[in-house]
C-alpha atoms as a PDB file:
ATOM      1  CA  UNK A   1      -5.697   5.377   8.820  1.00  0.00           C
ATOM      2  CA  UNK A   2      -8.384   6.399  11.018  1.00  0.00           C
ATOM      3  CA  UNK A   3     -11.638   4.753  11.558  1.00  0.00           C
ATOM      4  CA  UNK A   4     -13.613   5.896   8.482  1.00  0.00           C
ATOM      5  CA  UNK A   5     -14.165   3.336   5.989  1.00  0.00           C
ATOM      6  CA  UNK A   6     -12.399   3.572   2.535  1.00  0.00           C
ATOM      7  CA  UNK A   7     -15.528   3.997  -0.263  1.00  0.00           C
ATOM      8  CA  UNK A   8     -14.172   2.014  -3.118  1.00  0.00           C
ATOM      9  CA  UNK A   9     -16.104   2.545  -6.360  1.00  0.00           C
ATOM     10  CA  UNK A  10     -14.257   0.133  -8.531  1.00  0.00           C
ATOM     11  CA  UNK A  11     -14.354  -0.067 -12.190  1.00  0.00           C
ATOM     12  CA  UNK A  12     -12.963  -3.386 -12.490  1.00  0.00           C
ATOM     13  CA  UNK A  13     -13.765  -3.615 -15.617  1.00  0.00           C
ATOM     14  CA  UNK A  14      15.892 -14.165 -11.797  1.00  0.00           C
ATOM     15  CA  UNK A  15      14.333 -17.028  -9.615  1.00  0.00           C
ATOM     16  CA  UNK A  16      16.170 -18.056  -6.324  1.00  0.00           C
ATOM     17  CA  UNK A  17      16.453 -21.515  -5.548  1.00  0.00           C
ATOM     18  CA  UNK A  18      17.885 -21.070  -2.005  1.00  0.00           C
ATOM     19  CA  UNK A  19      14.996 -19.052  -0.199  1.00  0.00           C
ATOM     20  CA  UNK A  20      10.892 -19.911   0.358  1.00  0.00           C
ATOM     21  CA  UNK A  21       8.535 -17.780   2.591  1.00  0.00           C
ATOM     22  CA  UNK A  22       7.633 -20.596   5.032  1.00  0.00           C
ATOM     23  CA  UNK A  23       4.671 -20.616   7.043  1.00  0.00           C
ATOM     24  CA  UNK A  24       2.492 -23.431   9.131  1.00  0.00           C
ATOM     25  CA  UNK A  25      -0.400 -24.937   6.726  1.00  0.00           C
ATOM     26  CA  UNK A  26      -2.260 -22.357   4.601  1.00  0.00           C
ATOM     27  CA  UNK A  27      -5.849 -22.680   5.703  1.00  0.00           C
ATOM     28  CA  UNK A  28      -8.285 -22.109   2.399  1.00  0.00           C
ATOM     29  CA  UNK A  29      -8.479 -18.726   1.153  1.00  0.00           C
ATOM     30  CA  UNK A  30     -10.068 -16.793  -1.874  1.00  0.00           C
ATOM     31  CA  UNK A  31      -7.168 -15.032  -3.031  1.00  0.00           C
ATOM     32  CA  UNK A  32      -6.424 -15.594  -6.924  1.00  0.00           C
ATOM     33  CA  UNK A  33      -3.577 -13.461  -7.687  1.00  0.00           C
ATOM     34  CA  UNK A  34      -0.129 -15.821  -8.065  1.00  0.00           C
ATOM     35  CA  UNK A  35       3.390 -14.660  -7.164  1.00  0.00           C
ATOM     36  CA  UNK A  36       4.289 -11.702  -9.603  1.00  0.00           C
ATOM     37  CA  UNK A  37       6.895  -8.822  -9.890  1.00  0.00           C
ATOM     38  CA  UNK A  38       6.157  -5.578 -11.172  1.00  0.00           C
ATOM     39  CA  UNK A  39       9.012  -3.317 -12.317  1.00  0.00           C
ATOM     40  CA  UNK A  40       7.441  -0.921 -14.191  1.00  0.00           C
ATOM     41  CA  UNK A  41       8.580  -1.114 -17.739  1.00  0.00           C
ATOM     42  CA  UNK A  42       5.010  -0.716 -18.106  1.00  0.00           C
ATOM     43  CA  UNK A  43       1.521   0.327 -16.821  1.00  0.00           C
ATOM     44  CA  UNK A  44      -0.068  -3.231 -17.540  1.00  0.00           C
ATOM     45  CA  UNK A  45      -3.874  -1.998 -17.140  1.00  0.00           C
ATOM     46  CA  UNK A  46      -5.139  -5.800 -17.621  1.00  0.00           C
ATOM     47  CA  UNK A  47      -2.976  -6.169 -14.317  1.00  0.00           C
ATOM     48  CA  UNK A  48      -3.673  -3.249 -12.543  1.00  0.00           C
ATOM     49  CA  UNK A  49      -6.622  -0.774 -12.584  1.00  0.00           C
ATOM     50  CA  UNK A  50      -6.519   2.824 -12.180  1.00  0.00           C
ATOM     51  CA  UNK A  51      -8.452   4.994 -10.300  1.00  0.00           C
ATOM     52  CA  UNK A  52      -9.943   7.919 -11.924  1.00  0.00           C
ATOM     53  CA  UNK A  53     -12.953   9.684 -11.426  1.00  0.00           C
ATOM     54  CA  UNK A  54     -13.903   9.649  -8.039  1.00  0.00           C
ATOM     55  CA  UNK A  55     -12.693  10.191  -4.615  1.00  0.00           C
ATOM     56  CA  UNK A  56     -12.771   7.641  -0.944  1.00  0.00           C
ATOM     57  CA  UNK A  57     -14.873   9.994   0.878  1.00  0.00           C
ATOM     58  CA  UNK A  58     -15.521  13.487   2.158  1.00  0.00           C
ATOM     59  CA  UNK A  59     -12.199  13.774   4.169  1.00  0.00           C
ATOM     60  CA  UNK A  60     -10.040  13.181   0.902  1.00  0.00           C
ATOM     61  CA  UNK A  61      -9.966  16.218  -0.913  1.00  0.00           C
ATOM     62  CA  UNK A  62      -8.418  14.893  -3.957  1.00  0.00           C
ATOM     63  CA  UNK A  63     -10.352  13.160  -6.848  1.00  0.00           C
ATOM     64  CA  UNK A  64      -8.067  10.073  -8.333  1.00  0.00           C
ATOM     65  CA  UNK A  65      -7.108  10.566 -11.842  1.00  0.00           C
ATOM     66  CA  UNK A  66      -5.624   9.130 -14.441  1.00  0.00           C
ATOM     67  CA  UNK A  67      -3.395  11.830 -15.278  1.00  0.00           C
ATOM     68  CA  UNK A  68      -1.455  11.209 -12.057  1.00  0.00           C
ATOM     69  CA  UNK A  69       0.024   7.587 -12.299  1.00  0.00           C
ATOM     70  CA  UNK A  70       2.773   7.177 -15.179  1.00  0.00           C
ATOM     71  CA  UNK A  71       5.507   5.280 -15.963  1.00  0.00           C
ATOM     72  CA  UNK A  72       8.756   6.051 -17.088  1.00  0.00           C
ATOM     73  CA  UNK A  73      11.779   4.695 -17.063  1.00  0.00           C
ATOM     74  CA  UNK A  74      11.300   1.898 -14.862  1.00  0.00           C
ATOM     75  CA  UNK A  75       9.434   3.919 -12.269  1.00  0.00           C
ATOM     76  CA  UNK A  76       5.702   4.477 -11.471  1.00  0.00           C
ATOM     77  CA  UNK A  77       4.880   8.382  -9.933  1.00  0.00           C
ATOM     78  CA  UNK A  78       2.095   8.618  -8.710  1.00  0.00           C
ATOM     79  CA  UNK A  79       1.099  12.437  -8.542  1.00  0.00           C
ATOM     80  CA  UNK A  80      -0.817  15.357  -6.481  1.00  0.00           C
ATOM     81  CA  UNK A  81      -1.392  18.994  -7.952  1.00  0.00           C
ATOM     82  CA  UNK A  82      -3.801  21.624  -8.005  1.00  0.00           C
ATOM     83  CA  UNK A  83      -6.751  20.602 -10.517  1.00  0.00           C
ATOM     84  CA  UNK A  84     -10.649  21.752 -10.057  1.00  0.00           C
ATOM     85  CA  UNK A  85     -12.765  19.071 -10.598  1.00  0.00           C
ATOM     86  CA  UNK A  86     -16.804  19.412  -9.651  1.00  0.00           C
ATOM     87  CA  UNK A  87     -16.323  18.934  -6.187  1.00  0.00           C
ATOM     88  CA  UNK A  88     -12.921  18.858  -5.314  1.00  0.00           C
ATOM     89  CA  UNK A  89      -9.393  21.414  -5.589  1.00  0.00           C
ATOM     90  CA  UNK A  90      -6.673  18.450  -6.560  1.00  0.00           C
ATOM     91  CA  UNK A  91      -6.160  15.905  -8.200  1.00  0.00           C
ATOM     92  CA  UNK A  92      -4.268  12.321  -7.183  1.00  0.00           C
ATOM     93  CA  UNK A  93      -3.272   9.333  -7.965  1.00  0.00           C
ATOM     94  CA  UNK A  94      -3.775   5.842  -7.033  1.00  0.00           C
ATOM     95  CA  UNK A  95      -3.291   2.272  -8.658  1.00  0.00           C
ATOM     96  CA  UNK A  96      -4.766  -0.965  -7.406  1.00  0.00           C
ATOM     97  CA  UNK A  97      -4.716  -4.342  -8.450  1.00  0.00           C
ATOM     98  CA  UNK A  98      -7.878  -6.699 -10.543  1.00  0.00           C
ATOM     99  CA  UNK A  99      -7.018  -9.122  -8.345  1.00  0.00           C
ATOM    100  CA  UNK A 100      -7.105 -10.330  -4.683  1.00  0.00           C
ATOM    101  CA  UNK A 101      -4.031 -12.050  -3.097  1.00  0.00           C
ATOM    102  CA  UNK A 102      -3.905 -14.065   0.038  1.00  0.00           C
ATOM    103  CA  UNK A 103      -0.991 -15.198   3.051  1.00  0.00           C
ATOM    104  CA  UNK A 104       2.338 -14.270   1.764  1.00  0.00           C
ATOM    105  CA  UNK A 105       5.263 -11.828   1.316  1.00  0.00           C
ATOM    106  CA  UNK A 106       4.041  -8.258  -0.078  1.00  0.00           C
ATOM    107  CA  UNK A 107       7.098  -5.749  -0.890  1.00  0.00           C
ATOM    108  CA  UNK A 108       7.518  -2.778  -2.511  1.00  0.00           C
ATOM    109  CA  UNK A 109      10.429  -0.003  -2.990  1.00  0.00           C
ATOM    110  CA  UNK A 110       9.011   3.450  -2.930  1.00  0.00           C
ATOM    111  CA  UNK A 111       9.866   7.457  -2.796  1.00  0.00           C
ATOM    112  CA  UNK A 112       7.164   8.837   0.026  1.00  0.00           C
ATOM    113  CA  UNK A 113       5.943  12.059  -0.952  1.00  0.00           C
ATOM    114  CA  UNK A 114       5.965  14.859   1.527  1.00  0.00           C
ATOM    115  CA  UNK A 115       4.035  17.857   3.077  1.00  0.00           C
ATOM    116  CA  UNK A 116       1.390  17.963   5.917  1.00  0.00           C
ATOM    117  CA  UNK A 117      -1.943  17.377   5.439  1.00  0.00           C
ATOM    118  CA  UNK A 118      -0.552  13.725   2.645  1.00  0.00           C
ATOM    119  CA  UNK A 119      -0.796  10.353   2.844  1.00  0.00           C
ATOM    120  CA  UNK A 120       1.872   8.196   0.498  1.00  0.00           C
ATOM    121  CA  UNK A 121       0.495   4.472   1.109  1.00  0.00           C
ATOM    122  CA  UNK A 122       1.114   1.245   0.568  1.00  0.00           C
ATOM    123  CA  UNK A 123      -1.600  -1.294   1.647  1.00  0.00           C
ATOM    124  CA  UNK A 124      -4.002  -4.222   0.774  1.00  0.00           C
ATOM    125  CA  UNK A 125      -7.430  -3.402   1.517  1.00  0.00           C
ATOM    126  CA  UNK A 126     -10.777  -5.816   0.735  1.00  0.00           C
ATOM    127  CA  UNK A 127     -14.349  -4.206   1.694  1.00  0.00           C
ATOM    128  CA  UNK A 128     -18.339  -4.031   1.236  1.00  0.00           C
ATOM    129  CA  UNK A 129     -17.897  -2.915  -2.227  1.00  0.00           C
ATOM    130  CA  UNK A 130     -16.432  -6.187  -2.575  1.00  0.00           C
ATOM    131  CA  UNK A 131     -19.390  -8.368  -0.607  1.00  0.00           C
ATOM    132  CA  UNK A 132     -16.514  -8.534   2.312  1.00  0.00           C
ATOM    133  CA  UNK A 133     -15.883  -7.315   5.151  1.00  0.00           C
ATOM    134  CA  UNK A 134     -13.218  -4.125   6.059  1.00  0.00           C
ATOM    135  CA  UNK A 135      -9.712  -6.150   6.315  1.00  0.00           C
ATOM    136  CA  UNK A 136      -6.606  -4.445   5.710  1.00  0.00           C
ATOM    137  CA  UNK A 137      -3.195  -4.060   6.049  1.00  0.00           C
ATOM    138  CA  UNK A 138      -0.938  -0.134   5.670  1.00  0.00           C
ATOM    139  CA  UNK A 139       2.265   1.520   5.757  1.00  0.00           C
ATOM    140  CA  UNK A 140       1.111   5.017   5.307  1.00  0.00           C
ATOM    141  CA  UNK A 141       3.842   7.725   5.331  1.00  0.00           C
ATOM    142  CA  UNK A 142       1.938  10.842   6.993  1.00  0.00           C
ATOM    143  CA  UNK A 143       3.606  13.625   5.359  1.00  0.00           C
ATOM    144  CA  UNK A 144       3.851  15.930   8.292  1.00  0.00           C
ATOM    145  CA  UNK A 145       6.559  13.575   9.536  1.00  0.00           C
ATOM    146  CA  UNK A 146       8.511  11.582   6.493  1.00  0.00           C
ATOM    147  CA  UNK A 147      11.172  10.457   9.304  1.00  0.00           C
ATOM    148  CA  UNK A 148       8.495   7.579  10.105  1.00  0.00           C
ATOM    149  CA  UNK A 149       6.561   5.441   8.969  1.00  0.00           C
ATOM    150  CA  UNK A 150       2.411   4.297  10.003  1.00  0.00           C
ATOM    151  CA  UNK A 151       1.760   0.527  10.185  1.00  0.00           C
ATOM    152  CA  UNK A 152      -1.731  -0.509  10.935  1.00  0.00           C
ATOM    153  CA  UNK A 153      -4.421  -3.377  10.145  1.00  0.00           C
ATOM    154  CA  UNK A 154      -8.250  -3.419  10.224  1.00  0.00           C
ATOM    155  CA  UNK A 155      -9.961  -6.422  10.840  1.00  0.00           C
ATOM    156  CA  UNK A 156     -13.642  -6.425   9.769  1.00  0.00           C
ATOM    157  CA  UNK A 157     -13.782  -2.398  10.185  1.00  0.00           C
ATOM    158  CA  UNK A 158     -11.918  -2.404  13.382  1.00  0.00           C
ATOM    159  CA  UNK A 159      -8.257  -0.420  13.367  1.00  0.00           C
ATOM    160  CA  UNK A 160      -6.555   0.798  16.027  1.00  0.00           C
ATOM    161  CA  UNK A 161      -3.556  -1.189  16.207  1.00  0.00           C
ATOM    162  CA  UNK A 162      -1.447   2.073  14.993  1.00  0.00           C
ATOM    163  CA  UNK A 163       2.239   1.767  15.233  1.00  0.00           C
ATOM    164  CA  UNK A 164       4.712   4.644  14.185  1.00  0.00           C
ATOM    165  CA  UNK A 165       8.214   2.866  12.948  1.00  0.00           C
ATOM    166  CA  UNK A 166      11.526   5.220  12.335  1.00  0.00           C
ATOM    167  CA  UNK A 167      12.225   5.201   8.826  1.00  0.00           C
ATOM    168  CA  UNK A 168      17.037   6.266   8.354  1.00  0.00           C
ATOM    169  CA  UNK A 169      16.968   9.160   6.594  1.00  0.00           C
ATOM    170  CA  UNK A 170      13.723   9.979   5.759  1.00  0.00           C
ATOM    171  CA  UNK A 171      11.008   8.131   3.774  1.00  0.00           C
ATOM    172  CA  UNK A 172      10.666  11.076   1.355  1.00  0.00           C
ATOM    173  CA  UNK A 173      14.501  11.826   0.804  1.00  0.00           C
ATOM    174  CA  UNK A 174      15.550   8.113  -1.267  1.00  0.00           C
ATOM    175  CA  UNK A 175      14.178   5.050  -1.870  1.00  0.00           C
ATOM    176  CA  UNK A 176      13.696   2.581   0.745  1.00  0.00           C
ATOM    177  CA  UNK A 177      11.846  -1.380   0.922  1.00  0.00           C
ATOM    178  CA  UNK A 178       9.095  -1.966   2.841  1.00  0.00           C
ATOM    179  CA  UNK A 179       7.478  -5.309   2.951  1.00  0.00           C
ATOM    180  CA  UNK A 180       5.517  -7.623   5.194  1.00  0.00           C
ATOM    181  CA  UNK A 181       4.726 -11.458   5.470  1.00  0.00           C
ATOM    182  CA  UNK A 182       1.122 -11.881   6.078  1.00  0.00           C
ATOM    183  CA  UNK A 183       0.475 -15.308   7.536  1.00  0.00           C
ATOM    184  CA  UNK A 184      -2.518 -16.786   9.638  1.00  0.00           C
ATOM    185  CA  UNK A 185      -1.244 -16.543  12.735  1.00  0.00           C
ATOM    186  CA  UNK A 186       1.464 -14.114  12.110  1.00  0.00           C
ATOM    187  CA  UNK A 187       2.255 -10.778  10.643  1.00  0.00           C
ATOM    188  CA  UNK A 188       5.869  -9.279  10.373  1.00  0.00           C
ATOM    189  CA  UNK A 189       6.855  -5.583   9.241  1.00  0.00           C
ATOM    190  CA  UNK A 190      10.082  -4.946   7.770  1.00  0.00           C
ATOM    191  CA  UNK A 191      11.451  -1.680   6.344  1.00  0.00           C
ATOM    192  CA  UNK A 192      14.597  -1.747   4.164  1.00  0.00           C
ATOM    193  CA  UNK A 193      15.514  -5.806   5.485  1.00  0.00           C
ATOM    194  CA  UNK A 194      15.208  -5.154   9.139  1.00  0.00           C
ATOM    195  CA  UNK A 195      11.905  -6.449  11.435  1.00  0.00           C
ATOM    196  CA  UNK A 196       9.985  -3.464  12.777  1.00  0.00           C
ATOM    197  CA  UNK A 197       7.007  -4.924  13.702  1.00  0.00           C
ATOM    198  CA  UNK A 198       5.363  -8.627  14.521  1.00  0.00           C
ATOM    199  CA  UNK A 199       1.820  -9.416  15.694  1.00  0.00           C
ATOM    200  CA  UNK A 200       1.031 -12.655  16.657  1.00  0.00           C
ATOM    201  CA  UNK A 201      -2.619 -12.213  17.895  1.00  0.00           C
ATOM    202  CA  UNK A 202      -4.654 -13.775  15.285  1.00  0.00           C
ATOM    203  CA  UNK A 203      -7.676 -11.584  16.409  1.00  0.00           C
ATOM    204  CA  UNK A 204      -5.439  -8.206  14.908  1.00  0.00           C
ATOM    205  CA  UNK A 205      -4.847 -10.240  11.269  1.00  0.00           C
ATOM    206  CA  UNK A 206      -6.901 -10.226   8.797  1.00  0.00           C
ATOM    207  CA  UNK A 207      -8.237 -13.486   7.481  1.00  0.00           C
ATOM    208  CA  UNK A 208      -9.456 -12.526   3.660  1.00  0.00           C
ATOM    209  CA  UNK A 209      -7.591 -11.475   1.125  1.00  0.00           C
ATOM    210  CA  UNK A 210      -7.473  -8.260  -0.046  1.00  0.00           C
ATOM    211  CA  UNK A 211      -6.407  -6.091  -3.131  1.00  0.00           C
ATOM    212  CA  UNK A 212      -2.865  -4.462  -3.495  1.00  0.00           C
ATOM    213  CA  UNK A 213      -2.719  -0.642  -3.746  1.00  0.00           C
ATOM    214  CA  UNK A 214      -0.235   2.251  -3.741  1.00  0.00           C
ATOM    215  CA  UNK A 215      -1.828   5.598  -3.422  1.00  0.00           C
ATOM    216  CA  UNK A 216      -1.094   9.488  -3.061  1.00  0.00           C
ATOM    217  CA  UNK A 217      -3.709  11.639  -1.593  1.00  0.00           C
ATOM    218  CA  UNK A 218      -4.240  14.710   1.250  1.00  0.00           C
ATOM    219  CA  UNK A 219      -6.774  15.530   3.505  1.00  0.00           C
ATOM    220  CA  UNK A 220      -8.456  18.533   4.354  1.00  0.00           C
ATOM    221  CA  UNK A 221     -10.184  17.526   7.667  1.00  0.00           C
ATOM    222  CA  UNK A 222      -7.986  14.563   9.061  1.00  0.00           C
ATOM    223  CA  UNK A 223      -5.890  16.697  11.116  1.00  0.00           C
ATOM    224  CA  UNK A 224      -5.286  15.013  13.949  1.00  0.00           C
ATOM    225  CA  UNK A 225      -3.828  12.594  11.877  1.00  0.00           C
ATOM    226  CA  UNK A 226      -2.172  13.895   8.612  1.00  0.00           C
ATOM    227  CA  UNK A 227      -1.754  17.124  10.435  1.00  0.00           C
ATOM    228  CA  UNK A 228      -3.016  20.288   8.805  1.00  0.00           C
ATOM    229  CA  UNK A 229      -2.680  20.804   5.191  1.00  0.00           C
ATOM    230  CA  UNK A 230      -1.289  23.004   2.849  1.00  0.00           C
ATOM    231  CA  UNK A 231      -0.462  22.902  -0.337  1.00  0.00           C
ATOM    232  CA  UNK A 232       2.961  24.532  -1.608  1.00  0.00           C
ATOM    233  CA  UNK A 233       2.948  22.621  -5.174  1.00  0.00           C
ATOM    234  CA  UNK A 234       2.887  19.002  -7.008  1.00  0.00           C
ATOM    235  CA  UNK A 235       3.545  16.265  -4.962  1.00  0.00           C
ATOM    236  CA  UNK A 236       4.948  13.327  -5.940  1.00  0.00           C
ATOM    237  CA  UNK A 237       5.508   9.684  -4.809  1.00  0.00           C
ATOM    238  CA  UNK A 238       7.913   7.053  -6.644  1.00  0.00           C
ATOM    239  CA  UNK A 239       7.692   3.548  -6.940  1.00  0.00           C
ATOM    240  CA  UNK A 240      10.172   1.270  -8.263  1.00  0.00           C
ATOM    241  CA  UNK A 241       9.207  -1.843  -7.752  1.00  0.00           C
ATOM    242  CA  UNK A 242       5.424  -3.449  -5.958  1.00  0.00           C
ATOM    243  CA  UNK A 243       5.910  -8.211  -5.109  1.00  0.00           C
ATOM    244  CA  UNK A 244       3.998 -10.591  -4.042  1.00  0.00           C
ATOM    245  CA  UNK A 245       5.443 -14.004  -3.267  1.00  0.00           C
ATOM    246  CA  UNK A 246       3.179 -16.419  -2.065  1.00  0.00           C
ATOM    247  CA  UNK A 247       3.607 -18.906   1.050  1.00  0.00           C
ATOM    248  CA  UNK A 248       5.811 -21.861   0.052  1.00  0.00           C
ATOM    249  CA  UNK A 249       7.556 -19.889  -3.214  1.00  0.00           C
ATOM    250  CA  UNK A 250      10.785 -19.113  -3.936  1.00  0.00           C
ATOM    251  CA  UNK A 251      12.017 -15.897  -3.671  1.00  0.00           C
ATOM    252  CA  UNK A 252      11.676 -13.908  -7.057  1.00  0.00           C
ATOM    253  CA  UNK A 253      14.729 -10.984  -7.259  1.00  0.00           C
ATOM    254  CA  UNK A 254      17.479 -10.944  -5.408  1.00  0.00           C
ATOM    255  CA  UNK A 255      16.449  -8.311  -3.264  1.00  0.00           C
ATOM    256  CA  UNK A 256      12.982 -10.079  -2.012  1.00  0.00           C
ATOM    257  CA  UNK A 257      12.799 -10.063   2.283  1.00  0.00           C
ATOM    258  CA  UNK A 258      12.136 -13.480   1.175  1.00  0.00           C
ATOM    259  CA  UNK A 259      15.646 -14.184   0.554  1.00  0.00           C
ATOM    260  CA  UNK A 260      16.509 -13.405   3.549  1.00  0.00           C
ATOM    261  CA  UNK A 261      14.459 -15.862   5.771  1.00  0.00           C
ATOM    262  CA  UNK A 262      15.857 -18.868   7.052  1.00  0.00           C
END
């Protein structure tokens, strides 16, 4: 995303023997979250909170609600329609989780959305509302282009390590895995199995971990970026499946990126 900062007001309030994410020697870090696999049979709100209420910042025009993440039938939509609230036109949805997770693999299987002006994202993100610095980590589908796909990082506030990644057929038109293996001195992409992206510049990875999210939102005012928008009816983005595996773990369903690493 571009270089505003997200405001988060938070309410916080099958194994595989064969296959580990391997990695040199985890330094320390904060994250508390253990390995997990979320399918959806259910919205488990002890697990993950749910934005509703309020909105990142003046260039989303969309307040989160609650009325725009379900589940149902193994699948988590997360929504955007046409919904006055005090200051805003629309309504979206986002989900995040209580808890923050550190080096590992981070996967999920997801429908983009589409239409100019959106944003279908998934992405850990840690910040001041937190007592830590900006660190984060994206692939953001920019719905003026669902052929592709937007990787990114900020480390403490600083982005601008953009990189646009071809996504076969179309990130809005079927399902598709994204995932990435967040180390300390490394950082690979993947989109459905296949490397897309490694940094190995420990300067462009973050070092504290973050929070997992999946959101649907639109902009207004980010043009440049989301290009402009316009809204031709509810928008919707799909998610079958969110993973974390952490450094040294087995690989947790059969279709984990982790299986797949020597």
């Amino acid at each position: 995303m571009p270089e505003f900062s997200r405001l988060r007001r938070l309410g916080l309030p099958v194994l595989l023997a064969a296959c580990v994410v391997t990695a040199q020697p985890v330094l320390a870090q904060e994250g508390t979250g253990g390995s997990f696999v979320e399918t959806f049979d259910k919205l488990d709100k002890t697990f993950w909170y749910v934005s509703d209420g309020w909105a990142n910042g003046a260039h989303q025009n969309c307040t989160w609600s609650k009325n725009q993440v379900q589940v149902e039938g193994g699948v988590l939509t997360l929504g955007f329609q046409a919904q006055q609230t005090a200051d805003r036109a629309y309504v979206c949805g986002e989900i995040q989780t209580r808890q923050r997770y550190g080096y590992g693999a981070y996967e999920i299987r997801m429908k983009a959305g589409s239409g100019s002006g959106t944003n279908s994202a998934f992405f850990t993100y840690i910040g001041p509302t937190d007592k830590k610095p900006h660190d984060e980590i994206d692939f953001e589908v920019l719905g003026k282009n669902t052929n592709q796909v937007q990787l990114n990082q900020y480390i403490s506030g600083k982005g601008g390590n953009e990189k646009l990644v071809p996504v076969e057929g179309g990130a809005d038109t079927a399902f598709h895995d994204y995932a990435f293996i967040w180390e300390k001195d490394r950082l690979r992409y993947f989109i459905d199995g296949r490397l897309v992206h490694e940094v190995t510049d420990p300067s462009k990875i973050p070092p504290n971990p973050q929070k997992i999210f999946a959101s649907l939102w639109a902009s207004d005012t980010s043009k440049q970026w989301l290009g402009s928008f316009s809204y031709a009816g509810p928008i919707t983005m799909q998610v079958d499946r969110i993973a974390f595996t952490a450094l040294g773990q087995t690989c947790r369903f059969p279709d984990s990126i982790v299986c797949t690493l020597d």
